[in-house]
N, C-alpha and C. Protein backbone atom coordinates (compact mmCIF):
# COMPACT_ATOMS: atom_id res chain seq x y z
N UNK A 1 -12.78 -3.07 15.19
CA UNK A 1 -11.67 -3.77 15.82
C UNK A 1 -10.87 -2.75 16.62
N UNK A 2 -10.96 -3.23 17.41
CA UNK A 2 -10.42 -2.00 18.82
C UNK A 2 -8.63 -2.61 18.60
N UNK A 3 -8.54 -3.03 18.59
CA UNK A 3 -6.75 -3.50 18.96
C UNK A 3 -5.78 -3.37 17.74
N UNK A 4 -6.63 -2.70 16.58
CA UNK A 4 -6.22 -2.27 14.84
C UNK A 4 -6.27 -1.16 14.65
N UNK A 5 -5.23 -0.44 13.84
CA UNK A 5 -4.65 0.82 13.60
C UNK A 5 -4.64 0.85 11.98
N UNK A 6 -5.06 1.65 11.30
CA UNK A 6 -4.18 1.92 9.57
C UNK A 6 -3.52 2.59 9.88
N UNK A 7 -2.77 3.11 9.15
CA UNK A 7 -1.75 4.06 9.40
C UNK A 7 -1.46 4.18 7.30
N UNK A 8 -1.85 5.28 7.01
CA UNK A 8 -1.07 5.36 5.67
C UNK A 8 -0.31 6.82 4.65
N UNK A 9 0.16 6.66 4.15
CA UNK A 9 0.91 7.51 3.05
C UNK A 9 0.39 7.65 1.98
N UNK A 10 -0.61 9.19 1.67
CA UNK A 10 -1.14 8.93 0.21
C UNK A 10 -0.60 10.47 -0.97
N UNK A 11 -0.04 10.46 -1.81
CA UNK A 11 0.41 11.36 -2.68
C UNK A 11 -0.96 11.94 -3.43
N UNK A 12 -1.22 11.23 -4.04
CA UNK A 12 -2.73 11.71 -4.90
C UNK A 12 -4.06 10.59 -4.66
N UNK A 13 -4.04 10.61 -3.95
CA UNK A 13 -5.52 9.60 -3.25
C UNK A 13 -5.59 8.74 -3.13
N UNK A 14 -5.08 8.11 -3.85
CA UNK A 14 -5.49 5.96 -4.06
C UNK A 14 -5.13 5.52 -3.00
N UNK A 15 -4.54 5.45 -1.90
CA UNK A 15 -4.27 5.49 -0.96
C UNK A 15 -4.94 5.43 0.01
N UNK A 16 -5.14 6.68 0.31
CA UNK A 16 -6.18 7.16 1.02
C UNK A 16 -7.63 6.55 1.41
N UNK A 17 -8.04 6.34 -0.03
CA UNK A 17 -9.35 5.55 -0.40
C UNK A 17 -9.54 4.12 -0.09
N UNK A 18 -8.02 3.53 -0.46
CA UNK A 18 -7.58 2.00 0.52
C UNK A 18 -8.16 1.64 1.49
N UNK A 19 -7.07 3.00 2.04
CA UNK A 19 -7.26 3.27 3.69
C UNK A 19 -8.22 3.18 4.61
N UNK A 20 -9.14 4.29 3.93
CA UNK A 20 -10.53 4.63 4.17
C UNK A 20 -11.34 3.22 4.38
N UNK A 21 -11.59 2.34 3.15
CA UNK A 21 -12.08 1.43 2.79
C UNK A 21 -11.53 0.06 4.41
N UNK A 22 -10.58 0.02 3.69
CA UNK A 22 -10.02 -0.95 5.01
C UNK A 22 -10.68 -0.75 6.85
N UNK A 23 -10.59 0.57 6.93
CA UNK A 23 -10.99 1.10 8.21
C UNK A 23 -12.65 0.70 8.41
N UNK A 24 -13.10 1.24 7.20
CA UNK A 24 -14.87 1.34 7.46
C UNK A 24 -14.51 -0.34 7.67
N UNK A 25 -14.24 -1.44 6.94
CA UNK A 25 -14.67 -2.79 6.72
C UNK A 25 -14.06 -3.08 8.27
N UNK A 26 -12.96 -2.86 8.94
CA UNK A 26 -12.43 -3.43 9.54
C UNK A 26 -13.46 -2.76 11.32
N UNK A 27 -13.52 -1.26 11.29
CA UNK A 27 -14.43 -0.89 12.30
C UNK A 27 -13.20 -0.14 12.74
N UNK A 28 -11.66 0.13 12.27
CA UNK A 28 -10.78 0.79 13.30
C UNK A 28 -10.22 2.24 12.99
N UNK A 29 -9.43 2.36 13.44
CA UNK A 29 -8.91 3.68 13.90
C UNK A 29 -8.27 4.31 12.35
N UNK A 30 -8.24 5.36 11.97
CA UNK A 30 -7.10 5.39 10.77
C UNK A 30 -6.25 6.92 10.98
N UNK A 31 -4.85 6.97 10.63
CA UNK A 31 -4.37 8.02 10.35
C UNK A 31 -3.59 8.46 9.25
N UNK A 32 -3.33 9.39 8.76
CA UNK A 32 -2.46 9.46 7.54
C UNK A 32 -1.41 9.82 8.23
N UNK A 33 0.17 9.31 8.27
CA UNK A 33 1.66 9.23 8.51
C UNK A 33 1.49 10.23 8.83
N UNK A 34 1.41 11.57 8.31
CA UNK A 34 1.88 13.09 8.75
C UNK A 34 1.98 13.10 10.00
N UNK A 35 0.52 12.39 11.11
CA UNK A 35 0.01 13.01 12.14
C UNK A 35 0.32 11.64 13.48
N UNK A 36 1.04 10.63 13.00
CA UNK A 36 1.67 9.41 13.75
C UNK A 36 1.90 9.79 15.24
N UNK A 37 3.00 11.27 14.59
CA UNK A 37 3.26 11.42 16.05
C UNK A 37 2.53 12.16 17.32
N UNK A 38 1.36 11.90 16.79
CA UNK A 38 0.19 12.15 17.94
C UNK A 38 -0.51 11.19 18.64
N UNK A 39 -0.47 9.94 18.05
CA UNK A 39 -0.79 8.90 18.14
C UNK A 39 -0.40 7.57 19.08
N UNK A 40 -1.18 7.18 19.97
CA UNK A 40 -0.38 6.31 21.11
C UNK A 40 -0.47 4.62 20.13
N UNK A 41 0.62 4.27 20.15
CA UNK A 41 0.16 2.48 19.12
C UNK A 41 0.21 2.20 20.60
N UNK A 42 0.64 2.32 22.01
CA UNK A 42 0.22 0.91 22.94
C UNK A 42 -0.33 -0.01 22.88
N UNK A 43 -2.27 0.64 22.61
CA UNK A 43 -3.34 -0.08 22.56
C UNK A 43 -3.81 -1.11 21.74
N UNK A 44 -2.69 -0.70 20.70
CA UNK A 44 -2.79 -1.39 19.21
C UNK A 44 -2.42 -2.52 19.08
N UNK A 45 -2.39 -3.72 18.84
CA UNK A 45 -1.84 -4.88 18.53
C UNK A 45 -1.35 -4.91 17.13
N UNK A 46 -2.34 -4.64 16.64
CA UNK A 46 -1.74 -4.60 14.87
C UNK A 46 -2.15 -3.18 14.25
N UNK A 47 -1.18 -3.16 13.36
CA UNK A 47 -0.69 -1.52 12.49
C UNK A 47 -0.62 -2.14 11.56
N UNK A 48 -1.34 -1.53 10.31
CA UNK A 48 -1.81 -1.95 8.76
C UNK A 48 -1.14 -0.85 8.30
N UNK A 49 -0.28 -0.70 7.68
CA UNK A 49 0.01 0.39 6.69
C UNK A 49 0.30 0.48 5.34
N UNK A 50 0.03 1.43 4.69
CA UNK A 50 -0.26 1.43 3.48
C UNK A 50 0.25 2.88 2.53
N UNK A 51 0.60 2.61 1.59
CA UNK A 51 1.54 3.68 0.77
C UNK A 51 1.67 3.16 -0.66
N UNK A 52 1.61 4.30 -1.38
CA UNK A 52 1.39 3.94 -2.78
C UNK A 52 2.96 3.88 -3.27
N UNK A 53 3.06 3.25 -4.02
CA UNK A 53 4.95 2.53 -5.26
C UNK A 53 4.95 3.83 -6.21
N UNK A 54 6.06 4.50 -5.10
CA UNK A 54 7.02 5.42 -6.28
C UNK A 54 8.21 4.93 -6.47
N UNK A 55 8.56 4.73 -8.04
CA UNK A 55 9.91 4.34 -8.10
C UNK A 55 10.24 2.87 -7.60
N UNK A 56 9.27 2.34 -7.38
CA UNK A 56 9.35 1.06 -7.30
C UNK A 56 9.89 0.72 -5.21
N UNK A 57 9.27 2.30 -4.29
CA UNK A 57 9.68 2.14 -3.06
C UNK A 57 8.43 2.11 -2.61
N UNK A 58 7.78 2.09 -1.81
CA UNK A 58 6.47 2.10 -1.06
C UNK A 58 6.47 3.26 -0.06
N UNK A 59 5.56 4.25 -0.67
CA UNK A 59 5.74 5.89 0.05
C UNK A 59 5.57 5.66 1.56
N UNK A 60 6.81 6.26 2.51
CA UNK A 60 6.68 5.98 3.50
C UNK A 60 6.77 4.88 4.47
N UNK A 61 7.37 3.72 3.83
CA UNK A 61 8.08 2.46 4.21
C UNK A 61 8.98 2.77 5.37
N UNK A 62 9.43 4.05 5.74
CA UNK A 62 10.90 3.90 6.73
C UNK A 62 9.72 3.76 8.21
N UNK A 63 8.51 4.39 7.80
CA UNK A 63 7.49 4.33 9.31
C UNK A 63 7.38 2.90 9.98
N UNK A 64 7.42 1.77 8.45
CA UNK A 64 7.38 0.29 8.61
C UNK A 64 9.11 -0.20 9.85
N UNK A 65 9.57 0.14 9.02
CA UNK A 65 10.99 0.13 9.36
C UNK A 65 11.32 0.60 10.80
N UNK A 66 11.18 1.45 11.16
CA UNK A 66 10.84 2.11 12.70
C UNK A 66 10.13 1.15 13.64
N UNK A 67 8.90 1.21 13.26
CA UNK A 67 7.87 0.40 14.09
C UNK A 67 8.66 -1.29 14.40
N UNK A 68 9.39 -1.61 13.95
CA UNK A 68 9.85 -2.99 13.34
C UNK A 68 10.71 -3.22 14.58
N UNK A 69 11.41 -1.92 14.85
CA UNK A 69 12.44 -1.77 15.39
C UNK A 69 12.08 -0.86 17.59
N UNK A 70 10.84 -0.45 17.07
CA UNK A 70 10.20 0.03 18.46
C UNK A 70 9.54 -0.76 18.78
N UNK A 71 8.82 -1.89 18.11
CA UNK A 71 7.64 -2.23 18.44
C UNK A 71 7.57 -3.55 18.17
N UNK A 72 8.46 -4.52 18.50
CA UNK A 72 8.46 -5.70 17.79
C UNK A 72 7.47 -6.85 18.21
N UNK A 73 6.55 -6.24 19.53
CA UNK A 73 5.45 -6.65 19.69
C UNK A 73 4.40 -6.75 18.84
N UNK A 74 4.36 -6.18 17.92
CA UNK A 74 3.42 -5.46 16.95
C UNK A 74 3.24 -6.09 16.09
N UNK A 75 1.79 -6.59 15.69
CA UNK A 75 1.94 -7.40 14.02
C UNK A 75 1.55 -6.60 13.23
N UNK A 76 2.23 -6.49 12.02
CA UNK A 76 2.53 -5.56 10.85
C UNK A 76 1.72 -5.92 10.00
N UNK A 77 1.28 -5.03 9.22
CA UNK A 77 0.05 -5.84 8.00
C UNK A 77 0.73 -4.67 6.83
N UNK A 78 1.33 -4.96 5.74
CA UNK A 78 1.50 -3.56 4.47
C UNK A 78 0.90 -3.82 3.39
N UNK A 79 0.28 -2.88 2.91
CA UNK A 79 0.08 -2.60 1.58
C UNK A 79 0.25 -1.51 0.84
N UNK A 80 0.52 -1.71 -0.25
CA UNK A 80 0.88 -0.90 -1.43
C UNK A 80 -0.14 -0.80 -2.77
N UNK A 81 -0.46 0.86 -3.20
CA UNK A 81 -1.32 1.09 -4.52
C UNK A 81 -0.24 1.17 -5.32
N UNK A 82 -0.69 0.87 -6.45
CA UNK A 82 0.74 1.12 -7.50
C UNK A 82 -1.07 1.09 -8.97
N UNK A 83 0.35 1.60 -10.09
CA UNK A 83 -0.53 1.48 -11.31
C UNK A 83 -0.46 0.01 -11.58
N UNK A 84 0.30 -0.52 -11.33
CA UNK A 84 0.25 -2.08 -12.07
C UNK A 84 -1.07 -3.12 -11.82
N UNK A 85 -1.32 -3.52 -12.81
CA UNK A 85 -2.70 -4.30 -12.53
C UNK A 85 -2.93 -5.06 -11.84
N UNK A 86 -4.13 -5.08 -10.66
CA UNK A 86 -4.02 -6.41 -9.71
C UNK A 86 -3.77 -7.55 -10.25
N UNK A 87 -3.54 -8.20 -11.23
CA UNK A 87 -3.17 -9.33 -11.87
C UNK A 87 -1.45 -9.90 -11.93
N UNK A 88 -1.12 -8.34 -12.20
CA UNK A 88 0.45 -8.57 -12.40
C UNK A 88 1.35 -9.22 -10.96
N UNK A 89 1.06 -10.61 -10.68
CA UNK A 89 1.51 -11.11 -9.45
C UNK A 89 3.40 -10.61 -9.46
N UNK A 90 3.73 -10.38 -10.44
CA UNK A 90 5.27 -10.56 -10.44
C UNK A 90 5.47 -9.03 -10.30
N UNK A 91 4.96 -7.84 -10.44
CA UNK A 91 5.16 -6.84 -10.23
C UNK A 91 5.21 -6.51 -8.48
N UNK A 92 3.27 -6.97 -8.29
CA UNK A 92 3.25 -6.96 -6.91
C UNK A 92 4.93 -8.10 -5.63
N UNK A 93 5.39 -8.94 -6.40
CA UNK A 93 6.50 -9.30 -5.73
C UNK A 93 7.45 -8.31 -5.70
N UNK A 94 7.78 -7.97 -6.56
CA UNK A 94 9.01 -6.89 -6.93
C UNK A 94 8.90 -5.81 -5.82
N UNK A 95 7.78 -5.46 -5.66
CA UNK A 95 7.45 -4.27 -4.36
C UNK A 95 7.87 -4.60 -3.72
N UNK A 96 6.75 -5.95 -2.94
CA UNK A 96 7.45 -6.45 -1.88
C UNK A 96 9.02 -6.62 -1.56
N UNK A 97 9.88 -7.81 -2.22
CA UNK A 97 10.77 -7.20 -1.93
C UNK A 97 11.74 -6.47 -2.38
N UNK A 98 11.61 -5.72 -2.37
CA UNK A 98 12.10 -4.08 -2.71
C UNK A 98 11.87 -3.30 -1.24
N UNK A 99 10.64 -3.75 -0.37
CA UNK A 99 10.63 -2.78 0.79
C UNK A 99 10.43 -3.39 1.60
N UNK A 100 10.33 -5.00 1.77
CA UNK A 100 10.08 -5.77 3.36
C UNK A 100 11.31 -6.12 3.50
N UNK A 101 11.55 -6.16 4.45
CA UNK A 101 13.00 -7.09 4.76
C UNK A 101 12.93 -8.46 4.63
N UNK A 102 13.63 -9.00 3.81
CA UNK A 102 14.00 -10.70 3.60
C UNK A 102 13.54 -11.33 5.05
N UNK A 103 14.03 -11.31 6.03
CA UNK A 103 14.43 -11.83 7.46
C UNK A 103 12.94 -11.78 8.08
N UNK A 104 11.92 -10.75 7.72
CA UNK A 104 10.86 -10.72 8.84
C UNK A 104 9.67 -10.81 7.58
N UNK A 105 8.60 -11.73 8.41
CA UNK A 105 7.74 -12.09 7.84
C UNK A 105 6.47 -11.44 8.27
N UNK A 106 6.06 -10.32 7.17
CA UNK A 106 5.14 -9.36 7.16
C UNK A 106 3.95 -9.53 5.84
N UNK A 107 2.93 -9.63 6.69
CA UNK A 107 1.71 -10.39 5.52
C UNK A 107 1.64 -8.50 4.41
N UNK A 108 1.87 -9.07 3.35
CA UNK A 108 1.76 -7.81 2.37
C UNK A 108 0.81 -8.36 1.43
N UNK A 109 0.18 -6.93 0.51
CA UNK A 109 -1.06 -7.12 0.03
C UNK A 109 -0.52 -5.75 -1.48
N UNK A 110 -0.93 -6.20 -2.34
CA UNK A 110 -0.80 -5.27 -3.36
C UNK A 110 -2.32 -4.57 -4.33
N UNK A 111 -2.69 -3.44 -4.56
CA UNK A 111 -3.89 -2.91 -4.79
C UNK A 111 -3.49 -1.85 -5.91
N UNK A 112 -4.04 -2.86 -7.18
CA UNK A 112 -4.00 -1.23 -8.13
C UNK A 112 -4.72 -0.33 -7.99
N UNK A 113 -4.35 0.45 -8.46
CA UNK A 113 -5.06 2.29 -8.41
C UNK A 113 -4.79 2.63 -9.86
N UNK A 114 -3.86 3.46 -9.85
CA UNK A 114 -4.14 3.99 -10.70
C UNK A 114 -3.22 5.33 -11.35
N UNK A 115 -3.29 6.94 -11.98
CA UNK A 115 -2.10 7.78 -12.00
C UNK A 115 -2.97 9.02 -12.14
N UNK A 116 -3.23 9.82 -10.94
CA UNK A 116 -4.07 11.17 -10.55
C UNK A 116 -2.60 11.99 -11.57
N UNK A 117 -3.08 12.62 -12.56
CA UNK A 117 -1.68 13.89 -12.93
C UNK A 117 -2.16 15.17 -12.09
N UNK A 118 -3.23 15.36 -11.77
CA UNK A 118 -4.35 16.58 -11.45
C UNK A 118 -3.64 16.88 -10.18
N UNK A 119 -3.23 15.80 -8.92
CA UNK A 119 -2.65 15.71 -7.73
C UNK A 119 -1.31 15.35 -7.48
N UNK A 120 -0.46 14.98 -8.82
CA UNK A 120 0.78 15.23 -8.97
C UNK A 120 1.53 16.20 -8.58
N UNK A 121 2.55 16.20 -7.68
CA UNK A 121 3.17 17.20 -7.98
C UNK A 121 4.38 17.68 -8.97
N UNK A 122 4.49 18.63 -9.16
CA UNK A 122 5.81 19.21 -10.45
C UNK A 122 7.13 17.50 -10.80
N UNK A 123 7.66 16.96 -9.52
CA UNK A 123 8.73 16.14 -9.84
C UNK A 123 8.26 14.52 -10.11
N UNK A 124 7.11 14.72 -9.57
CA UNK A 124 6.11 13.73 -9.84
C UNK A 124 5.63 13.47 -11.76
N UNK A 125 5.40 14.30 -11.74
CA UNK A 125 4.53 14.63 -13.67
C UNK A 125 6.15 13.99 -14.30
N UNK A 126 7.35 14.90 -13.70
CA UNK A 126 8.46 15.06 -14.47
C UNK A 126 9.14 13.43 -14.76
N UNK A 127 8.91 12.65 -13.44
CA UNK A 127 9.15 11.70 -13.75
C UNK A 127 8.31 11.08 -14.73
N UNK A 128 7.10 10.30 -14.73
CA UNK A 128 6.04 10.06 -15.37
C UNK A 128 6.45 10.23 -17.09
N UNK A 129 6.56 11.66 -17.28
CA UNK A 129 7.07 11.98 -18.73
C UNK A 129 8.63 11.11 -18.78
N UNK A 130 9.23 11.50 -18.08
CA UNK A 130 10.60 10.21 -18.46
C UNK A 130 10.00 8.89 -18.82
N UNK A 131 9.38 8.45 -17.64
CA UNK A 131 8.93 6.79 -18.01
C UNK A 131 8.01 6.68 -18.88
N UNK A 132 6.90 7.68 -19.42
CA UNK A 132 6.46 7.68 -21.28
C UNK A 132 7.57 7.39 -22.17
N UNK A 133 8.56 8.47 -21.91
CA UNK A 133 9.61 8.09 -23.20
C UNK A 133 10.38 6.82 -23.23
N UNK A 134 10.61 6.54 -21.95
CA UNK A 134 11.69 5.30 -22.03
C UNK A 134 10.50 4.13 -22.44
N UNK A 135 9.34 4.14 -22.48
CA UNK A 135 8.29 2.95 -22.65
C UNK A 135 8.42 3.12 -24.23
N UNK A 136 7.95 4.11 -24.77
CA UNK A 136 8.13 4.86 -26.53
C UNK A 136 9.31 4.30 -26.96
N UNK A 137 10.62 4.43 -26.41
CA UNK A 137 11.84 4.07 -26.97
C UNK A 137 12.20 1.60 -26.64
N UNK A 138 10.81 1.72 -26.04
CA UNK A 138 10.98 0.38 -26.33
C UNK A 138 9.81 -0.50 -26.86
N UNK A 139 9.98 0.11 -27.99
CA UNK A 139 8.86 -0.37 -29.01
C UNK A 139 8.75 -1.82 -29.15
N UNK A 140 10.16 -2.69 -28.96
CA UNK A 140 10.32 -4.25 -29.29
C UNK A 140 9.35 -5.08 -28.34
N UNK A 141 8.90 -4.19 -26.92
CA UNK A 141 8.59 -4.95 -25.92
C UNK A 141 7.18 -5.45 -26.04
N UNK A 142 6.63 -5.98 -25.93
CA UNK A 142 5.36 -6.24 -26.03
C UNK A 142 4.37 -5.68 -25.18
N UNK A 143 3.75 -4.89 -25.23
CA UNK A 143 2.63 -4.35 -24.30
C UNK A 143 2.60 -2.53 -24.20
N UNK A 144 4.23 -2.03 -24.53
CA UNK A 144 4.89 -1.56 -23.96
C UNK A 144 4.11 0.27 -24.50
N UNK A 145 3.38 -0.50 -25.63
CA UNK A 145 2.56 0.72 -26.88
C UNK A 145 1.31 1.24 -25.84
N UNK A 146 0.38 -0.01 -25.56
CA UNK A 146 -0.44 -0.02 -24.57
C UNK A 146 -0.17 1.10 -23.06
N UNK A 147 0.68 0.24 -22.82
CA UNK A 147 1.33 1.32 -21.58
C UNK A 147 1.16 2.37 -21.46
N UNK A 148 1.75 2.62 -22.59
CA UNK A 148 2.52 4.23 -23.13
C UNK A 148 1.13 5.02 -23.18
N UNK A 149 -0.17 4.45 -23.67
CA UNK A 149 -1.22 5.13 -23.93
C UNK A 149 -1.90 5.14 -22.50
N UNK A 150 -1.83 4.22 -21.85
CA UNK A 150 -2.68 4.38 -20.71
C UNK A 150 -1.85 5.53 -19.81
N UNK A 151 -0.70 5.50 -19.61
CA UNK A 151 0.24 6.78 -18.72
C UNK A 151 -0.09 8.49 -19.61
N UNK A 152 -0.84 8.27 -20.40
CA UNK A 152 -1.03 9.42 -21.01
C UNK A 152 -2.09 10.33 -20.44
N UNK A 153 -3.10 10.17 -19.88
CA UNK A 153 -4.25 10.17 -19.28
C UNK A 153 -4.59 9.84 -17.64
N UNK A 154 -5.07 10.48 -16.97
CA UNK A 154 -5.50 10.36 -15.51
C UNK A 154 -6.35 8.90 -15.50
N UNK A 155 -6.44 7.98 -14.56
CA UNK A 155 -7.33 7.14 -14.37
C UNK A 155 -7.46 6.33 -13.33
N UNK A 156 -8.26 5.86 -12.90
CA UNK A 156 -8.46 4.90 -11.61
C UNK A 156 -8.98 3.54 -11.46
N UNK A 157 -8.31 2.59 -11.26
CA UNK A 157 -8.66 1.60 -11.49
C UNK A 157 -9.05 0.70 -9.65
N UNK A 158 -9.25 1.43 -9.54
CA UNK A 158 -9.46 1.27 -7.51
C UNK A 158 -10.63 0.10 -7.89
N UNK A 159 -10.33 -0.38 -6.51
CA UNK A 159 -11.44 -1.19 -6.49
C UNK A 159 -11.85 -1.85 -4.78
N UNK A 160 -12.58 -1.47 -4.31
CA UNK A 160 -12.93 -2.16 -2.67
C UNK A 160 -13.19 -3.32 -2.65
N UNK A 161 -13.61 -4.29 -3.98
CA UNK A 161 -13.21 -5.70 -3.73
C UNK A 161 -11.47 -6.18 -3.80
N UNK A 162 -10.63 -5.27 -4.01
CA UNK A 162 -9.34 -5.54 -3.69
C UNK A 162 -9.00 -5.96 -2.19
N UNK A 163 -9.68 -5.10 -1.74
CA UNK A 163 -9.41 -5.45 -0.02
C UNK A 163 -9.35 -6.90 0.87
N UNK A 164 -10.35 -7.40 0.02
CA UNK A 164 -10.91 -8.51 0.93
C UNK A 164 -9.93 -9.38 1.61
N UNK A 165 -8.91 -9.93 0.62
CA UNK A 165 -8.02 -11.04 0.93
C UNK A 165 -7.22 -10.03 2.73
N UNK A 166 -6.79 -8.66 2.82
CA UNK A 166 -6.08 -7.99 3.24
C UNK A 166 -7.34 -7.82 4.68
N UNK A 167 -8.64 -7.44 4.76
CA UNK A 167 -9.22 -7.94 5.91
C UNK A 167 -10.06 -9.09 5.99
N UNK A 168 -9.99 -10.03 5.18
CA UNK A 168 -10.24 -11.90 5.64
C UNK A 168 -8.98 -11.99 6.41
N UNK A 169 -7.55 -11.58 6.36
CA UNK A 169 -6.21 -12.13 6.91
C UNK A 169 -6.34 -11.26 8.62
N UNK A 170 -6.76 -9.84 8.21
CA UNK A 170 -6.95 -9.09 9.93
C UNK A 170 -8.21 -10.29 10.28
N UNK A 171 -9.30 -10.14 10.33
CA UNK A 171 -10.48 -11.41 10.55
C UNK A 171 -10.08 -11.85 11.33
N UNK A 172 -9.28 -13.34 10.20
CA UNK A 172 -8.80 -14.40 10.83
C UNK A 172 -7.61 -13.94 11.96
N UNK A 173 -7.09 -13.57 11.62
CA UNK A 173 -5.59 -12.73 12.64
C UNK A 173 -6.43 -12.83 14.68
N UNK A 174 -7.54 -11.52 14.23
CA UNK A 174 -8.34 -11.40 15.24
C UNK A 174 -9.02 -12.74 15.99
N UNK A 175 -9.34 -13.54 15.45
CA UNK A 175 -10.38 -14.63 15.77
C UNK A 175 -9.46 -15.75 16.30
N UNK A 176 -8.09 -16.14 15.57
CA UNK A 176 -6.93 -16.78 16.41
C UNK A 176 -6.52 -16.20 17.32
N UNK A 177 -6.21 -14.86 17.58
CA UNK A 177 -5.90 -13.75 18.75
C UNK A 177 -6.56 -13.90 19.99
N UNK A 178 -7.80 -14.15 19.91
CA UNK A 178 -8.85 -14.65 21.07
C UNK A 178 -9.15 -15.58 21.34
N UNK A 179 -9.14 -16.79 20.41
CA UNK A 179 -8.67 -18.19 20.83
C UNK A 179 -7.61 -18.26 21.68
N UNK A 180 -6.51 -17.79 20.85
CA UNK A 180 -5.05 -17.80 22.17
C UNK A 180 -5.17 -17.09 23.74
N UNK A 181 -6.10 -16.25 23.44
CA UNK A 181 -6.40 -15.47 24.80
C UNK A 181 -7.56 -16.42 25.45
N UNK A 182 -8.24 -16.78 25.17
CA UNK A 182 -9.33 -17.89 26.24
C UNK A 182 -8.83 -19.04 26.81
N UNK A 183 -7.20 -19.32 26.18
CA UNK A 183 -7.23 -20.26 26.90
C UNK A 183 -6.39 -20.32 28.14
């Protein structure tokens, strides 16, 4: 897809691998945020971006925010890796809004991953160990034991059938795009 861009933010990979994934399926262009500003979006119609949930923000969201504001030609596609399980629909809301704006309607997509400690960095781990203890100190909660054991340990729960719903929506996006243009 010539007229599609990724664009993403990755701390310890999951991200990245999204990214990657999305691009091969989709046929387009990809960059990681660092290097944006080398990058012409003119050509682009749509910018997919993607950033993994620290703290409950979506790494690199202000790029969303910008573009929103330069480019309002532009259809926006976001997604976010987080540890929470692709299942947890109410988590994946919470992201959302937490980092789309109420007012603009931006198709978002949520993809577990997973918690690299190996590619952590120092304030990264430091948090992590806080949110072990505060999970430990809430023993009443239900699940909360579970948790606590899985944040103990590196793991990946990636998956490239996550994608699909996120390019069936570019697809279709594309295929109405050229309808509107033939006629």
């Amino acid at each position: 897809m010539e007229n599609v861009v990724v664009v993403y933010k990755s701390r310890t990979g999951f991200t990245d691998g999204y990214a990657h994934w999305i691009a091969e399926e989709l046929g387009c262009e990809i960059y990681p945020l660092e290097n944006v500003n080398l990058v012409n979006f003119s050509p682009f119609d749509m910018v997919i971006f993607g950033g993994g949930v620290r703290a409950g923000k979506i790494d690199g969201i202000h790029f969303i925010k910008k573009a929103l504001k330069s480019c309002p030609e532009k259809q926006l596609v976001v997604f976010a890796t987080g540890a929470a399980p692709q299942e947890d629909t109410e988590a994946a809301k919470r992201v959302q809004q937490g980092n789309i704006p109420a007012n603009v309607e931006i198709p978002f997509f949520y993809f577990q991953s997973g918690i690299n400690y190996e590619r952590m960095k120092g304030v990264d781990k430091l948090i992590m160990s806080v949110v072990r203890m505060i999970m430990r100190g809430m023993k009443e909660k239900e699940g909360s034991d579970q948790m606590v054991q899985a944040m103990k340990n590196s793991y990946d729960c990636s998956s490239r059938g996550y994608i699909q719903p996120l390019v069936s929506y570019v697809r279709n996006w594309e295929d109405s795009s050229l309808l509107l243009a033939d006629r």
